[in-house]
PDB file of N, CA and C in Angstrom:
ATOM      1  N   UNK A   1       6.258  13.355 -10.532  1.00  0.00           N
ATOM      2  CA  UNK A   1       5.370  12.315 -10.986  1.00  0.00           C
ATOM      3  C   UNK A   1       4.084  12.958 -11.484  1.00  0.00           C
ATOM      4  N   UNK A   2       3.518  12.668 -12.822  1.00  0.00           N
ATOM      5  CA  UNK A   2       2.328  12.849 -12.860  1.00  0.00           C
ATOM      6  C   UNK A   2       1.116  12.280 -13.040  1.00  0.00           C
ATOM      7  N   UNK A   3       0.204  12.447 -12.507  1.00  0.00           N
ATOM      8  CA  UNK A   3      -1.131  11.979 -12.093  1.00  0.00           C
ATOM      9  C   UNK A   3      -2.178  11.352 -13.397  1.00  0.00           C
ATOM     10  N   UNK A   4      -2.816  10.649 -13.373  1.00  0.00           N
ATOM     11  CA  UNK A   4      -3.296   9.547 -13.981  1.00  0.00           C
ATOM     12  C   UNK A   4      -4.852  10.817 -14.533  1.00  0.00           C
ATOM     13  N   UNK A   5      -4.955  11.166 -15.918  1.00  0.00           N
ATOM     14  CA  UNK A   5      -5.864  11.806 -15.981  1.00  0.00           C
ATOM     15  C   UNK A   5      -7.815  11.303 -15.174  1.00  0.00           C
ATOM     16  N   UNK A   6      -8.305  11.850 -15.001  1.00  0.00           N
ATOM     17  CA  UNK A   6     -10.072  11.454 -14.327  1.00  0.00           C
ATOM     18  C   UNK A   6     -10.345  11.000 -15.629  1.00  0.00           C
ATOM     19  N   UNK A   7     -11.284  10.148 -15.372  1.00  0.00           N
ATOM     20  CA  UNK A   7     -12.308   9.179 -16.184  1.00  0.00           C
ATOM     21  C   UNK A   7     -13.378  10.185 -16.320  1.00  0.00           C
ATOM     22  N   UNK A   8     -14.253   9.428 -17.139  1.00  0.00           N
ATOM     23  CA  UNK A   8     -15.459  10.192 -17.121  1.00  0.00           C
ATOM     24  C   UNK A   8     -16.396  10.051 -15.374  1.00  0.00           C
ATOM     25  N   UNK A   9     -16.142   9.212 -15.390  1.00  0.00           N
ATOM     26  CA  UNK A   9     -16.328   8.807 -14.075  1.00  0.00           C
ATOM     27  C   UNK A   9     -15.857   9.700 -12.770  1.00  0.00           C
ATOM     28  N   UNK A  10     -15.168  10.579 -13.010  1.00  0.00           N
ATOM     29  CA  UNK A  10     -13.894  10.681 -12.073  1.00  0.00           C
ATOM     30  C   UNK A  10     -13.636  10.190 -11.056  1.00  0.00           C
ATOM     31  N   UNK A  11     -13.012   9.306 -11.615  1.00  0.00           N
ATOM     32  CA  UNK A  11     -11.947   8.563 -10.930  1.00  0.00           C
ATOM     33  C   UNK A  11     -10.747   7.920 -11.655  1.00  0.00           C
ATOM     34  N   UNK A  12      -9.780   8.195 -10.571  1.00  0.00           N
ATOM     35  CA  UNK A  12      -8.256   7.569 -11.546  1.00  0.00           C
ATOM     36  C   UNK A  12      -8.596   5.861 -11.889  1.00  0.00           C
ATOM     37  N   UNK A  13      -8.114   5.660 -12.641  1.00  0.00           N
ATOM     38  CA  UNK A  13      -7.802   4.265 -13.322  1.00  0.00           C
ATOM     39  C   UNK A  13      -6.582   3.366 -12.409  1.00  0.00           C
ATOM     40  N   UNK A  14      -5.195   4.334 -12.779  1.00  0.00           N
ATOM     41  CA  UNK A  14      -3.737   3.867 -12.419  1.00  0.00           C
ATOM     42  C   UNK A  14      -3.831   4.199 -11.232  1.00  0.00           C
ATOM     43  N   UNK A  15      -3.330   3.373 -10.680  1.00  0.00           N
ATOM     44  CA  UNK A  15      -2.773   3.475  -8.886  1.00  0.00           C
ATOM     45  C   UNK A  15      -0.790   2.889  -9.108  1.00  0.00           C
ATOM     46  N   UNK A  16      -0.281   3.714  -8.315  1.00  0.00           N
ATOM     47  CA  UNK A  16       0.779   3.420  -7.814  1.00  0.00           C
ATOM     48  C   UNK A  16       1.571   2.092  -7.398  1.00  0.00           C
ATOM     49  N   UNK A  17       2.559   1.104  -7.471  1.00  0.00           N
ATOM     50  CA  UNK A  17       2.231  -0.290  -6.796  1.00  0.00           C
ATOM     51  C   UNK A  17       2.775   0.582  -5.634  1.00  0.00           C
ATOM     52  N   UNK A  18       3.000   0.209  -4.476  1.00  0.00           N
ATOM     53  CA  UNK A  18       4.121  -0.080  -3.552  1.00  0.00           C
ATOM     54  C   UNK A  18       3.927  -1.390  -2.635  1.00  0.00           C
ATOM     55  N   UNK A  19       4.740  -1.478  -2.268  1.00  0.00           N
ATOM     56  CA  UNK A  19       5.337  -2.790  -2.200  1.00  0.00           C
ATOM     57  C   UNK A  19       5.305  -3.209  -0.644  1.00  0.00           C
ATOM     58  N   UNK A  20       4.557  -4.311   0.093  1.00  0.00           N
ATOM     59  CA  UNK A  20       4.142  -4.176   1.403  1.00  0.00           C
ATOM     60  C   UNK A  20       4.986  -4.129   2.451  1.00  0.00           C
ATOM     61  N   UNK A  21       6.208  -4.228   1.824  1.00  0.00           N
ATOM     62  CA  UNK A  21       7.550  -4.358   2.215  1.00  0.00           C
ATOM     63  C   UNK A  21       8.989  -4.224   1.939  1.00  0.00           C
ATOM     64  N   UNK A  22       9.800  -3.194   2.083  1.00  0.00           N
ATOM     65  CA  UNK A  22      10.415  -2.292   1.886  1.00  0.00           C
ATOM     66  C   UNK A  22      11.747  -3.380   2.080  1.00  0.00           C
ATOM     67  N   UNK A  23      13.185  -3.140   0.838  1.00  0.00           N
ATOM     68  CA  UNK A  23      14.324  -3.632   1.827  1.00  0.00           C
ATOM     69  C   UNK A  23      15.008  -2.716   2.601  1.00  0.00           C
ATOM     70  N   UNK A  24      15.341  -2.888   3.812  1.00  0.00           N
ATOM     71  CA  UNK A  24      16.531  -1.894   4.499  1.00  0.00           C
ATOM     72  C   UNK A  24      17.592  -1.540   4.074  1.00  0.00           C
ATOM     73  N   UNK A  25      17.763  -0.019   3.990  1.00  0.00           N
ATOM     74  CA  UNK A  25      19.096  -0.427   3.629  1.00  0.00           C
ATOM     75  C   UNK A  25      20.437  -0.904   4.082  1.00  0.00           C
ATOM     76  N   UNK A  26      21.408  -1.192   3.625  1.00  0.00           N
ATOM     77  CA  UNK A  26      22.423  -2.620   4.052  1.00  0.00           C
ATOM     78  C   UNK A  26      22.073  -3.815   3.993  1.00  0.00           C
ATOM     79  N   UNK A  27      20.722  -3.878   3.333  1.00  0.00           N
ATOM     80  CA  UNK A  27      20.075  -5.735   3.592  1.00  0.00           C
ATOM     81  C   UNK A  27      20.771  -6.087   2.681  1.00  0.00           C
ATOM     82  N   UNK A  28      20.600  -7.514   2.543  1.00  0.00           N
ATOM     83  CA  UNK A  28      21.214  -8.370   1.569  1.00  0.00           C
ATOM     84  C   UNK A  28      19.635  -9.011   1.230  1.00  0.00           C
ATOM     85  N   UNK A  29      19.736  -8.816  -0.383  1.00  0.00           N
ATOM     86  CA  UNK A  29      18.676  -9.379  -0.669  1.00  0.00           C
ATOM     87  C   UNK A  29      18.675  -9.942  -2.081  1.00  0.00           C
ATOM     88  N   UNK A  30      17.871 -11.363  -2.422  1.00  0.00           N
ATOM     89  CA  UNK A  30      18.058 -11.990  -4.168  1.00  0.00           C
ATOM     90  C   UNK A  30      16.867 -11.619  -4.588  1.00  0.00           C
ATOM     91  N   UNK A  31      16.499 -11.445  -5.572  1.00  0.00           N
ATOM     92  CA  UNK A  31      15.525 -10.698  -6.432  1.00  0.00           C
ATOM     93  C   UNK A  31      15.019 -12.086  -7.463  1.00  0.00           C
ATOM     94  N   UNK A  32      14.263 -13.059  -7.201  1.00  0.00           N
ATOM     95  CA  UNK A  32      13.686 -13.508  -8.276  1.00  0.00           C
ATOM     96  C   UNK A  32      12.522 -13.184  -8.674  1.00  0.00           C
ATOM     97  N   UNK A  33      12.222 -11.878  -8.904  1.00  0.00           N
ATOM     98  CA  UNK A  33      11.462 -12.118  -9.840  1.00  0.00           C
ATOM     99  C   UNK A  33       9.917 -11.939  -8.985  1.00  0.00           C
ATOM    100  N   UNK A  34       9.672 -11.760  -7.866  1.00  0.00           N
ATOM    101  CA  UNK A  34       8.592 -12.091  -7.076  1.00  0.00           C
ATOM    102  C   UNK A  34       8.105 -10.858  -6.631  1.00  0.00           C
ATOM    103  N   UNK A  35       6.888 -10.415  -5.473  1.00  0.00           N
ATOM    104  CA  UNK A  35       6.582  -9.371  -5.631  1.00  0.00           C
ATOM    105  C   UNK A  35       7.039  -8.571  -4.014  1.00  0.00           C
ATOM    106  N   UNK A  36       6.790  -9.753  -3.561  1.00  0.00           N
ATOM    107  CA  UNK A  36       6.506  -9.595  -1.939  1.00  0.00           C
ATOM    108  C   UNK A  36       7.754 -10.620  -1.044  1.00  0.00           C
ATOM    109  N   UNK A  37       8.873  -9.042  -0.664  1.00  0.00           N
ATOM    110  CA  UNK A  37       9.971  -9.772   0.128  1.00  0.00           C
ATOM    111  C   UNK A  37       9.818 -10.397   1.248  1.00  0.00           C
ATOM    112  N   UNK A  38      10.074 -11.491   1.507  1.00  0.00           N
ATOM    113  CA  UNK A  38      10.131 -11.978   3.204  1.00  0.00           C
ATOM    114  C   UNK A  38      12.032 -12.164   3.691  1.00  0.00           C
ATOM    115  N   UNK A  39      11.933 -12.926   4.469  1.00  0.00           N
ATOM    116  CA  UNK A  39      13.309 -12.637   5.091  1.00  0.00           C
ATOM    117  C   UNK A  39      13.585 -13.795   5.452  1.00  0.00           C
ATOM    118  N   UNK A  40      14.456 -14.513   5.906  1.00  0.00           N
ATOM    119  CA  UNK A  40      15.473 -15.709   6.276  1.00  0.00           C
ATOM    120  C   UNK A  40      16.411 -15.094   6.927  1.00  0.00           C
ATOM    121  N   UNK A  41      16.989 -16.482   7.446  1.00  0.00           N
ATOM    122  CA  UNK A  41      18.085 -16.532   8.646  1.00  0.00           C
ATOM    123  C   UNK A  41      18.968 -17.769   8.446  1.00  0.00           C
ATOM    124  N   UNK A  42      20.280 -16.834   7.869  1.00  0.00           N
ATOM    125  CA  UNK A  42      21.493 -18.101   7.677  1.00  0.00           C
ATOM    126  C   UNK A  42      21.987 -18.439   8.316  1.00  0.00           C
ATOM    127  N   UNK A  43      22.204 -19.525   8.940  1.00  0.00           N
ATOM    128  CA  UNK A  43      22.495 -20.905   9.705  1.00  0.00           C
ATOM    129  C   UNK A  43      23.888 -20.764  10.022  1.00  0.00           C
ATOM    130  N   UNK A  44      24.581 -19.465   9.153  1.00  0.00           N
ATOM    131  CA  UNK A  44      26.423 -19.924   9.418  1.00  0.00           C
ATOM    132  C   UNK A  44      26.662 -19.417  10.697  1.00  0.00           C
ATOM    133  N   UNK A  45      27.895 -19.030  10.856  1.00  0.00           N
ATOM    134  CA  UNK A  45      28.494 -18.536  11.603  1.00  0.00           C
ATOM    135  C   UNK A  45      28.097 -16.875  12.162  1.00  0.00           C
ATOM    136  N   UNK A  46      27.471 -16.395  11.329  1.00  0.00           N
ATOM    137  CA  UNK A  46      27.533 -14.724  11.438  1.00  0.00           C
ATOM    138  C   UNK A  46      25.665 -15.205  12.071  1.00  0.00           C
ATOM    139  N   UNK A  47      25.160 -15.577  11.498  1.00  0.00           N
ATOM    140  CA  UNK A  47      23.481 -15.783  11.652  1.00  0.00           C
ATOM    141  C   UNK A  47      23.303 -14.655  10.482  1.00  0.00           C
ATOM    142  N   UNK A  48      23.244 -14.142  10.068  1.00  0.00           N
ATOM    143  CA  UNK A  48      22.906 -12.555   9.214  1.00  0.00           C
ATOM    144  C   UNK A  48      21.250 -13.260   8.725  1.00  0.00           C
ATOM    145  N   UNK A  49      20.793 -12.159   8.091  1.00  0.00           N
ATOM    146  CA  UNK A  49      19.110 -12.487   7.744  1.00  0.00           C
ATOM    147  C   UNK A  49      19.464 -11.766   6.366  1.00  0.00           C
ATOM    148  N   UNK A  50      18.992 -11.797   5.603  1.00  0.00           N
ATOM    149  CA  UNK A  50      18.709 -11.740   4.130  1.00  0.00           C
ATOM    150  C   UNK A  50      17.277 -11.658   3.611  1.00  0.00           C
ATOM    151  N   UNK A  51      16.901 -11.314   2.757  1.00  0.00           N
ATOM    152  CA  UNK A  51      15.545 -11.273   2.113  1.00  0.00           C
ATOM    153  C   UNK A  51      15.267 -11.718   0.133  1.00  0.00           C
ATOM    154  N   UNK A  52      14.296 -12.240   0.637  1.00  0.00           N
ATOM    155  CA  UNK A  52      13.943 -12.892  -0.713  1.00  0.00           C
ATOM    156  C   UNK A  52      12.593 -12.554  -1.409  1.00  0.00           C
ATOM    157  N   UNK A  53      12.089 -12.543  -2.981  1.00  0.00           N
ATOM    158  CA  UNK A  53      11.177 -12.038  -3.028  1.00  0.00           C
ATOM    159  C   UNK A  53      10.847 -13.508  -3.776  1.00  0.00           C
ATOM    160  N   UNK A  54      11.403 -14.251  -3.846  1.00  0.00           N
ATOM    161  CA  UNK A  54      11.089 -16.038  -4.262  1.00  0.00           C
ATOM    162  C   UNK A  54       9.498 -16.558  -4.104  1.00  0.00           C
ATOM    163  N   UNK A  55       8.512 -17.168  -4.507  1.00  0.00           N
ATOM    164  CA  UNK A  55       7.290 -17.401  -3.878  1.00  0.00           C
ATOM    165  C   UNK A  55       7.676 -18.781  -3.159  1.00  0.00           C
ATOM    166  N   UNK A  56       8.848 -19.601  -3.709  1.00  0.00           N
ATOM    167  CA  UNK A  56       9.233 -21.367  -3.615  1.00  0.00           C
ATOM    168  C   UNK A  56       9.718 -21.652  -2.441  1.00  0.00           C
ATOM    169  N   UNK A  57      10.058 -20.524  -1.404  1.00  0.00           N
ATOM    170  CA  UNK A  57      11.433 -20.706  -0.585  1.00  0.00           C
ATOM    171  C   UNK A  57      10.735 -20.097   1.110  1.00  0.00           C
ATOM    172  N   UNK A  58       9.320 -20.170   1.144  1.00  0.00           N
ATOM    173  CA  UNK A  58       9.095 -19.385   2.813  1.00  0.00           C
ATOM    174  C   UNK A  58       9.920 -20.042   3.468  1.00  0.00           C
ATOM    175  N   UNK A  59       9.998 -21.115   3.565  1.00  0.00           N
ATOM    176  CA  UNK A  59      10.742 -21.983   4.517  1.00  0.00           C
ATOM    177  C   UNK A  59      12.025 -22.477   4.663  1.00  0.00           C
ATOM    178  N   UNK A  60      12.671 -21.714   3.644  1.00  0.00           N
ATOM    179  CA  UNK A  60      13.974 -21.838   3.681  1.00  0.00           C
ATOM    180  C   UNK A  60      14.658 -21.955   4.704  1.00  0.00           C
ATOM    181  N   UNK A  61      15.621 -22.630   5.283  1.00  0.00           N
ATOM    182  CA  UNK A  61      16.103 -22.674   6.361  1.00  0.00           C
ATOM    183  C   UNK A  61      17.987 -22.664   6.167  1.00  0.00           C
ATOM    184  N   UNK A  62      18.140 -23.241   5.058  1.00  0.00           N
ATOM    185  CA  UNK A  62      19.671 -24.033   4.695  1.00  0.00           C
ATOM    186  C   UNK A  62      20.395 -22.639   4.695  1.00  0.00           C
ATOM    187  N   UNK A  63      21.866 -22.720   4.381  1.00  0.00           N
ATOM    188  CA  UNK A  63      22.895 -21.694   4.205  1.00  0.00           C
ATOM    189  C   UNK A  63      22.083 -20.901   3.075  1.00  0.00           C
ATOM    190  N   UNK A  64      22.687 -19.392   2.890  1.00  0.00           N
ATOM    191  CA  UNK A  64      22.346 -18.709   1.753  1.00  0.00           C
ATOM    192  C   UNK A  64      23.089 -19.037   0.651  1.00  0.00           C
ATOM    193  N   UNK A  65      22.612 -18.452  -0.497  1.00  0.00           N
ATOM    194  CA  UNK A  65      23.502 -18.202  -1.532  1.00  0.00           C
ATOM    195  C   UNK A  65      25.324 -18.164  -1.396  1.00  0.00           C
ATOM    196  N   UNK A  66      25.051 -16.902  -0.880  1.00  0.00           N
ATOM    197  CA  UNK A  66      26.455 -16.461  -0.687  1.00  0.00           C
ATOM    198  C   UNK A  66      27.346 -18.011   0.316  1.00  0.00           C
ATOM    199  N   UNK A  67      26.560 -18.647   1.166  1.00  0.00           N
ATOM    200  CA  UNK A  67      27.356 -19.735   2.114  1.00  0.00           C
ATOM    201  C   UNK A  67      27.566 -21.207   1.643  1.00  0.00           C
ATOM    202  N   UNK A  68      27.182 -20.874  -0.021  1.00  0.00           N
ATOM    203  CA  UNK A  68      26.593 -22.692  -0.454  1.00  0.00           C
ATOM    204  C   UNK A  68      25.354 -23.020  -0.553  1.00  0.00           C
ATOM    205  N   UNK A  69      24.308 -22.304   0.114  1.00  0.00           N
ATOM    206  CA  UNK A  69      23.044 -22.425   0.037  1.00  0.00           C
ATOM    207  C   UNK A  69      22.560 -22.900  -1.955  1.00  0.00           C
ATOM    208  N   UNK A  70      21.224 -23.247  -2.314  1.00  0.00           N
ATOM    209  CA  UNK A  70      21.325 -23.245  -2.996  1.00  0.00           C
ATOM    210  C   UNK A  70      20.514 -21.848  -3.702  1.00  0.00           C
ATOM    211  N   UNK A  71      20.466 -21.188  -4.673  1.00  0.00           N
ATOM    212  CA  UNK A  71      19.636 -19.946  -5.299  1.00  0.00           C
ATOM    213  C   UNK A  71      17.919 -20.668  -5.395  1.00  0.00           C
ATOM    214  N   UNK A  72      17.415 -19.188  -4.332  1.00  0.00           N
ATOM    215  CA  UNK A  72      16.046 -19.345  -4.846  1.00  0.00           C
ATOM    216  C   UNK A  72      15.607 -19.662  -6.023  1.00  0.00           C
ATOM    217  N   UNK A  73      14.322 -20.273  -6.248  1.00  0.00           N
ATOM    218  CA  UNK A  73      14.084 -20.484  -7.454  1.00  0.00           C
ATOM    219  C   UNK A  73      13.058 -19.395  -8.209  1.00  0.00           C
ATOM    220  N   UNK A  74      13.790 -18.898  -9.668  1.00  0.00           N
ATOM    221  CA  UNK A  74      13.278 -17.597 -10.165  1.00  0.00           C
ATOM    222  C   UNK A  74      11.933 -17.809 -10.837  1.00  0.00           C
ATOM    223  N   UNK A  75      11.063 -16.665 -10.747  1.00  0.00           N
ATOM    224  CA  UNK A  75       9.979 -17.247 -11.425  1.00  0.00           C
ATOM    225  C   UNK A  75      10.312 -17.012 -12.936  1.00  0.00           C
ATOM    226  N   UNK A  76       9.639 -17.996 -13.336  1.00  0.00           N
ATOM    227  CA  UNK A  76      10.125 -18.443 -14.671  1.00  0.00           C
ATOM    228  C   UNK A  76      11.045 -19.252 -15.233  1.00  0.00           C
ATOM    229  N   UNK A  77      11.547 -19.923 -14.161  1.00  0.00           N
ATOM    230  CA  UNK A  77      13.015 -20.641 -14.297  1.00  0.00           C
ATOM    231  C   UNK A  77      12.571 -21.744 -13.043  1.00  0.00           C
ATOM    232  N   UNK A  78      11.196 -22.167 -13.272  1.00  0.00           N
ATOM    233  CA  UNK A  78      10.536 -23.235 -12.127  1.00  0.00           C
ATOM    234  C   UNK A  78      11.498 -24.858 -13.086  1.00  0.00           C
ATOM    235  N   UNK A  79      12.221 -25.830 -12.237  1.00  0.00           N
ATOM    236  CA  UNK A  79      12.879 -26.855 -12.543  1.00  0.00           C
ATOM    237  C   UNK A  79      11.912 -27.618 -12.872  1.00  0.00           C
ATOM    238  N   UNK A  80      10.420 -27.605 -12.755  1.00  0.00           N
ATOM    239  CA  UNK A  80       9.526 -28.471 -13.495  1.00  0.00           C
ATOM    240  C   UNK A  80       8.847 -28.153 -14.403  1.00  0.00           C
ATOM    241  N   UNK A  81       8.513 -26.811 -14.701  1.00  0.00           N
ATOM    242  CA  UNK A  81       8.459 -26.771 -16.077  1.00  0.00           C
ATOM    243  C   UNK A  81       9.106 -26.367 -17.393  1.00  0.00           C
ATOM    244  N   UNK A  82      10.141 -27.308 -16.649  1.00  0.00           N
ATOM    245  CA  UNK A  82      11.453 -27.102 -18.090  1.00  0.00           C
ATOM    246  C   UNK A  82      10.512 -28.562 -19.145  1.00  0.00           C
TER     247      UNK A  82
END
């Protein structure tokens, strides 16, 4: 990787993102589009937890995707401003 040249100022401009929250690996996780993953807990049979980076869905509670649940909603693909 290389480094963000000094300003006159010196100081860098560009910073790095990372992300406040990492997925594990083996997680199961849907990607809409968001910045910052949180996590859920599916209701079926297995319980399994999953992660979402959705802003629409903290409170998700229902089956996942994969169980019937319905898909987070992507940003940019908000059902009200169609």
């Amino acid at each position: 990787m290389t480094t963000a040249p000094l300003t006159e100022r010196g100081k860098k401009l560009l910073r790095q993102y990372t992300p406040p929250e990492t997925i594990p690996p083996q997680m199961l996780y849907y990607d809409a589009g968001g910045t910052t993953y949180h996590t859920h807990h599916c209701p079926d049979e297995s319980q399994h937890t999953w992660m979402c980076n959705s802003p629409y869905c903290n409170s998700l509670t229902d089956l996942c995707p994969d169980h019937g649940g319905e898909e987070p909603i992507k940003i940019g693909r908000e059902p009200w401003k169609r």
